[in-house]
N, C-alpha and C. Protein backbone atom coordinates (compact mmCIF):
# COMPACT_ATOMS: atom_id res chain seq x y z
N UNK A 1 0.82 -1.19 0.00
CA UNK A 1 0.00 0.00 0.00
C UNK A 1 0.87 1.26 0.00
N UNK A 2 2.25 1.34 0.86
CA UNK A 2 2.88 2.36 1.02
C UNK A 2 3.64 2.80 -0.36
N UNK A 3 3.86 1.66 -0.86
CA UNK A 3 4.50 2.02 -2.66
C UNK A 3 3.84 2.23 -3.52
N UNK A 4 2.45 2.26 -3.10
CA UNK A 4 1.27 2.15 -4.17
C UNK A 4 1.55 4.06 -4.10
N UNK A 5 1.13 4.38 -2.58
CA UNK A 5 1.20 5.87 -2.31
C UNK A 5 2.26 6.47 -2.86
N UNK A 6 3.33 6.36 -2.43
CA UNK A 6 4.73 6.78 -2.60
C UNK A 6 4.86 6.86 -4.25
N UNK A 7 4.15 5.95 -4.91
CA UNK A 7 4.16 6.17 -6.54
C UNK A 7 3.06 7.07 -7.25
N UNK A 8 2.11 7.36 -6.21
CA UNK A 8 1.33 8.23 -7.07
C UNK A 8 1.56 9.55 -7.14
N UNK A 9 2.41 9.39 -5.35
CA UNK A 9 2.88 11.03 -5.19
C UNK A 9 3.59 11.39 -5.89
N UNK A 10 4.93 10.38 -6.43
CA UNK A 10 5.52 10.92 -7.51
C UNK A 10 4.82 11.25 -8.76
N UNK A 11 4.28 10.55 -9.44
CA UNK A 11 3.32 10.81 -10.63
C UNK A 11 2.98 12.09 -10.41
N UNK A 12 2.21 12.16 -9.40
CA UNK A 12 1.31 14.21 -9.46
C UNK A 12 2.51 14.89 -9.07
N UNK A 13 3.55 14.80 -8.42
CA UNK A 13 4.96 15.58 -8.92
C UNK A 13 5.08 15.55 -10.39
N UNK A 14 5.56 14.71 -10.78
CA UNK A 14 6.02 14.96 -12.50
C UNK A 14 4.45 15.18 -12.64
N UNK A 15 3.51 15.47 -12.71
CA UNK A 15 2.32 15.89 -13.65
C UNK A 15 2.43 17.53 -13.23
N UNK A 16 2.93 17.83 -11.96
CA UNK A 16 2.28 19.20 -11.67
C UNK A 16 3.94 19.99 -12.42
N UNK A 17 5.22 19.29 -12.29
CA UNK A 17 6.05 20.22 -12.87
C UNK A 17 5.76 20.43 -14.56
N UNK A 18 5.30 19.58 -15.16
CA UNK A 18 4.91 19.41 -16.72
C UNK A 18 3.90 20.39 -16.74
N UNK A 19 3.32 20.62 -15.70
CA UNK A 19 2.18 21.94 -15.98
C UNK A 19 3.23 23.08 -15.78
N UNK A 20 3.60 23.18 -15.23
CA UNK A 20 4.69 24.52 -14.96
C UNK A 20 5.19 24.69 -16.23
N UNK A 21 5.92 23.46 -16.86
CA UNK A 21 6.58 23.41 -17.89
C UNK A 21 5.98 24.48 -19.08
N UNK A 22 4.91 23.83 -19.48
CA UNK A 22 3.98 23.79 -20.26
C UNK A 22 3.20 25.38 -20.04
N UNK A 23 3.24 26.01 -19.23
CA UNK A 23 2.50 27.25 -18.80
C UNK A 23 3.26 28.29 -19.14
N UNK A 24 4.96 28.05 -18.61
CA UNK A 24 6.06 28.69 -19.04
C UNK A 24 6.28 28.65 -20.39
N UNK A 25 6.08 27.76 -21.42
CA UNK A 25 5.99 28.32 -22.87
C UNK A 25 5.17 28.62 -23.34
N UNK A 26 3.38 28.79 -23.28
CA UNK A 26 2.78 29.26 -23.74
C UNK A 26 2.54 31.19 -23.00
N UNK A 27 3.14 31.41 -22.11
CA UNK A 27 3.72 32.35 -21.74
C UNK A 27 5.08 33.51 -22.26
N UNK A 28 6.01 32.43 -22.90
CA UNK A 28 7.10 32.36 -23.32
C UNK A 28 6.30 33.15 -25.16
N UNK A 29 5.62 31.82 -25.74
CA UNK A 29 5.52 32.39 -27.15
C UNK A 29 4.18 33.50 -27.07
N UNK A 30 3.36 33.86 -26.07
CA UNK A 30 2.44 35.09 -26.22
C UNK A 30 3.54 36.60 -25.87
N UNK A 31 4.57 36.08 -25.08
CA UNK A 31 5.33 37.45 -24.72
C UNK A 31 6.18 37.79 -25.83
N UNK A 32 6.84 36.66 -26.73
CA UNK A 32 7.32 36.79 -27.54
C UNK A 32 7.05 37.68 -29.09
N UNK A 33 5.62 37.18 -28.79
CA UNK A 33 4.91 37.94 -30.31
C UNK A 33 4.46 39.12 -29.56
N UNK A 34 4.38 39.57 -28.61
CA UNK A 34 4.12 40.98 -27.99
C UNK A 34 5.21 41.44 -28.21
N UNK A 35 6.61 41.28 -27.79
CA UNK A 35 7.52 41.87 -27.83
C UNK A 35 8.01 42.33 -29.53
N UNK A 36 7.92 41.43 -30.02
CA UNK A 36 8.52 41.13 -32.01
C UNK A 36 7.56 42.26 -32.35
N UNK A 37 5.94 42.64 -32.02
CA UNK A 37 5.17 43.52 -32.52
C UNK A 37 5.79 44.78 -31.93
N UNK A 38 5.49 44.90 -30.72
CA UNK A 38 5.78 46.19 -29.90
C UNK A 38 7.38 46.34 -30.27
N UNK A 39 7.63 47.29 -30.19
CA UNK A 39 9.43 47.99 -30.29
C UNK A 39 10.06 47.83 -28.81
N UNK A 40 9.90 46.53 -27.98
CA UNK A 40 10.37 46.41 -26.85
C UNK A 40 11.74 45.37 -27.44
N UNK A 41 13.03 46.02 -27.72
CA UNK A 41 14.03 44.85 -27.78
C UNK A 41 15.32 45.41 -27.13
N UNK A 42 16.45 44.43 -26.65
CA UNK A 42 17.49 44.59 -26.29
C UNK A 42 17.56 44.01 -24.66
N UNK A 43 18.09 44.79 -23.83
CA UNK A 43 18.31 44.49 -22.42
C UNK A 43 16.99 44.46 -21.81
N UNK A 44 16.58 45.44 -22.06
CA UNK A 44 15.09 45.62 -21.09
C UNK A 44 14.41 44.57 -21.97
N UNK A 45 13.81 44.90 -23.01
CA UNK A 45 13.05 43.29 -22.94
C UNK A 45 13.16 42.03 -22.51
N UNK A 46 14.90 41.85 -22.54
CA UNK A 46 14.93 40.41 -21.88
C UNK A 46 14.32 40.47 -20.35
N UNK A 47 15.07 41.25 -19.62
CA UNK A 47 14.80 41.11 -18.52
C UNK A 47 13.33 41.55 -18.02
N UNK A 48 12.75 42.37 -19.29
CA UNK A 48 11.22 42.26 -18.53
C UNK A 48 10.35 40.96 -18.92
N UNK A 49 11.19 40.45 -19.83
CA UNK A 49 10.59 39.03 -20.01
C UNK A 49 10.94 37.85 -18.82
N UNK A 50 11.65 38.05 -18.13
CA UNK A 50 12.37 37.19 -17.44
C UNK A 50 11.68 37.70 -16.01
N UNK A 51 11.02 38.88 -16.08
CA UNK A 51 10.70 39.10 -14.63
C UNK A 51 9.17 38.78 -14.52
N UNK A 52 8.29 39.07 -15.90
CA UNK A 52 7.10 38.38 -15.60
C UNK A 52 6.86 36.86 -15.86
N UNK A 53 7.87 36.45 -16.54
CA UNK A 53 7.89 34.66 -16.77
C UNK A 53 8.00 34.14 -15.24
N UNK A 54 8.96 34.68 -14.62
CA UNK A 54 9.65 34.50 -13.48
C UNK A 54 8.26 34.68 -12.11
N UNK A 55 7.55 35.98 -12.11
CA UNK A 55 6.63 36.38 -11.51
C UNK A 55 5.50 35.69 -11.65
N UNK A 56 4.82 35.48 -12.53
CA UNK A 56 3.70 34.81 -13.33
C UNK A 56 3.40 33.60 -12.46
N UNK A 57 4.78 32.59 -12.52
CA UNK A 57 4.40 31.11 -12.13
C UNK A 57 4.81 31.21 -10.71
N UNK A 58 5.67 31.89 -10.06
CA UNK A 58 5.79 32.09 -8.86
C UNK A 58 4.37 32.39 -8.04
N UNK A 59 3.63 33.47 -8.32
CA UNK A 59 2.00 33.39 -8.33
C UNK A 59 1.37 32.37 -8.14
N UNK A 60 1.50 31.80 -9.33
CA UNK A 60 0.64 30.32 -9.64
C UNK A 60 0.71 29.20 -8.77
N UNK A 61 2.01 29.01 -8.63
CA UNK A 61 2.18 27.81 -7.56
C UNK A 61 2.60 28.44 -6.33
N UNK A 62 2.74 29.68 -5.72
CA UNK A 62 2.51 29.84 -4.69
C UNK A 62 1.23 30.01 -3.80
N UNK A 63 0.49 31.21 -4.44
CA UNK A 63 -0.66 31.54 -4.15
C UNK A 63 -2.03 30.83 -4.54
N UNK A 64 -1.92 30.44 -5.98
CA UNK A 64 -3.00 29.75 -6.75
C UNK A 64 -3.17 28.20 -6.12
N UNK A 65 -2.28 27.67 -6.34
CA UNK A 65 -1.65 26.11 -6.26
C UNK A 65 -1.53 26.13 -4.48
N UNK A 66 -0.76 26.66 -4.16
CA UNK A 66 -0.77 26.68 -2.11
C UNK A 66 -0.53 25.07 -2.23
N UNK A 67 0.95 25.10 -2.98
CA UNK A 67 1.67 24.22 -2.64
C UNK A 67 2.97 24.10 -1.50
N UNK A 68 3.60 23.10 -1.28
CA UNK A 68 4.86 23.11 -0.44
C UNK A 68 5.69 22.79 -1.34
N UNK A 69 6.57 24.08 -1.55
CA UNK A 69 8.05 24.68 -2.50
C UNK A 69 8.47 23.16 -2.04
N UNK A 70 8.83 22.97 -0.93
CA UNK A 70 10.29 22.21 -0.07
C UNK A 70 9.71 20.74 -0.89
N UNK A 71 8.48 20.11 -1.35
CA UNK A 71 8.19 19.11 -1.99
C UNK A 71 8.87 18.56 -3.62
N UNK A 72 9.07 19.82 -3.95
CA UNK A 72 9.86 20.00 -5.43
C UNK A 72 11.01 20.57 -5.27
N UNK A 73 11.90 20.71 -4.02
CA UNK A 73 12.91 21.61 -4.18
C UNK A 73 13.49 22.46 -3.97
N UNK A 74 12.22 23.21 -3.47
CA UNK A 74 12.63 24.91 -2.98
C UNK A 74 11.62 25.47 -4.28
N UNK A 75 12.08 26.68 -4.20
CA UNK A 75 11.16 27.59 -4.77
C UNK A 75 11.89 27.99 -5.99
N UNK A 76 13.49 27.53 -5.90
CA UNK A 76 14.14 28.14 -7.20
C UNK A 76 14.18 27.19 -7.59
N UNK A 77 13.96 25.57 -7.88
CA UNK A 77 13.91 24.70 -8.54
C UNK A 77 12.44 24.58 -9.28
N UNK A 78 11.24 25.19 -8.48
CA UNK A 78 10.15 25.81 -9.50
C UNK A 78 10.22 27.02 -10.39
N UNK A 79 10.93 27.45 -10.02
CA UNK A 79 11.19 28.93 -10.82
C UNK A 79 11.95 28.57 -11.88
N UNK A 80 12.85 27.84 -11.87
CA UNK A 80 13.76 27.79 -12.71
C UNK A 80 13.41 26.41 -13.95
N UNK A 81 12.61 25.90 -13.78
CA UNK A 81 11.65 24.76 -14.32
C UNK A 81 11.08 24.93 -15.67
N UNK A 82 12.10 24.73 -16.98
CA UNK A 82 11.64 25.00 -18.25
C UNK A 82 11.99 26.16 -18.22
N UNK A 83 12.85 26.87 -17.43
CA UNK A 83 12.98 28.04 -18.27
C UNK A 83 14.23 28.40 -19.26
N UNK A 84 15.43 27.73 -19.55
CA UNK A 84 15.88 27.66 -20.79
C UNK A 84 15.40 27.68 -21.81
N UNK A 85 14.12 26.57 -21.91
CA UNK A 85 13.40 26.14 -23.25
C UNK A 85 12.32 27.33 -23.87
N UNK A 86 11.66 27.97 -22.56
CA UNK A 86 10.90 29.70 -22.90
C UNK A 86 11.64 30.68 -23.14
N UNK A 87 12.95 30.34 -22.74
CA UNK A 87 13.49 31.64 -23.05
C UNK A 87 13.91 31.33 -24.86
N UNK A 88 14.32 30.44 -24.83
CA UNK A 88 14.55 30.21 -26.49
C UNK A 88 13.01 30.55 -27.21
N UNK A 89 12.54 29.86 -26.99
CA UNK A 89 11.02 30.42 -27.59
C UNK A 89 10.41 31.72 -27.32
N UNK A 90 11.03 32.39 -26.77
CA UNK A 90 11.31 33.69 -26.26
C UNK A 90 11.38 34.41 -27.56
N UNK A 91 12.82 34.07 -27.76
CA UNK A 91 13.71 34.73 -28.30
C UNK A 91 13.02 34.94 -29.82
N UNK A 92 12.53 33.42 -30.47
CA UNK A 92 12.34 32.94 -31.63
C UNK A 92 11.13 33.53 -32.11
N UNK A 93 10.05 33.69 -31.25
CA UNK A 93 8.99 34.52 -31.35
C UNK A 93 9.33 36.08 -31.26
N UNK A 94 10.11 36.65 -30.64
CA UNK A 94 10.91 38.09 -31.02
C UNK A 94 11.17 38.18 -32.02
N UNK A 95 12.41 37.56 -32.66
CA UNK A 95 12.89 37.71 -33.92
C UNK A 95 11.76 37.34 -34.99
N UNK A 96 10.82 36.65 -34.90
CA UNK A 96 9.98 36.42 -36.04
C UNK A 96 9.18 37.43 -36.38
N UNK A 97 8.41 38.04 -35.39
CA UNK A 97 7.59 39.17 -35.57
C UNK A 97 8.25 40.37 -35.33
């Protein structure tokens, strides 16, 4: 029974970081085509991209979700969760539009 538990908890771990994942790029390519339209490029765009990507899901799974950080890691192992892969899609949606 205890491995039965112990395996599901993992499962809704990997299901709830794949939502993070997954939230962070469709976040990633709407900021992207905002930015490519609007004349927001260089330093400040990155980093205002990086502060509401960053802000956004911090929200979500803190306040929304009223999860326990220390279950996944800490709070910078959620934060930091797919975000290489948005920031490239970031980028790619900038330069396109």
């Amino acid at each position: 029974m205890s491995t039965s538990i112990r395996f599901l908890c993992f499962f809704l771990q990997d299901e709830f970081l794949d939502v993070i994942y997954w939230l962070r790029q469709i976040i990633a390519v709407i900021l992207g085509v905002i930015w490519g339209v609007a004349p927001l490029k260089g330093f400040l765009g990155i980093a205002i991209f990086c502060i509401i990507n960053a802000g956004v899901l911090y929200v979500y799974f803190s306040s929304f979700q009223q999860i326990d950080e220390e279950e996944y890691g800490g709070t910078w192992e959620l934060t930091k969760e797919g975000f290489m892969t948005s920031f490239a899609l970031f980028l790619v949606g900038m330069l396109i539009f």
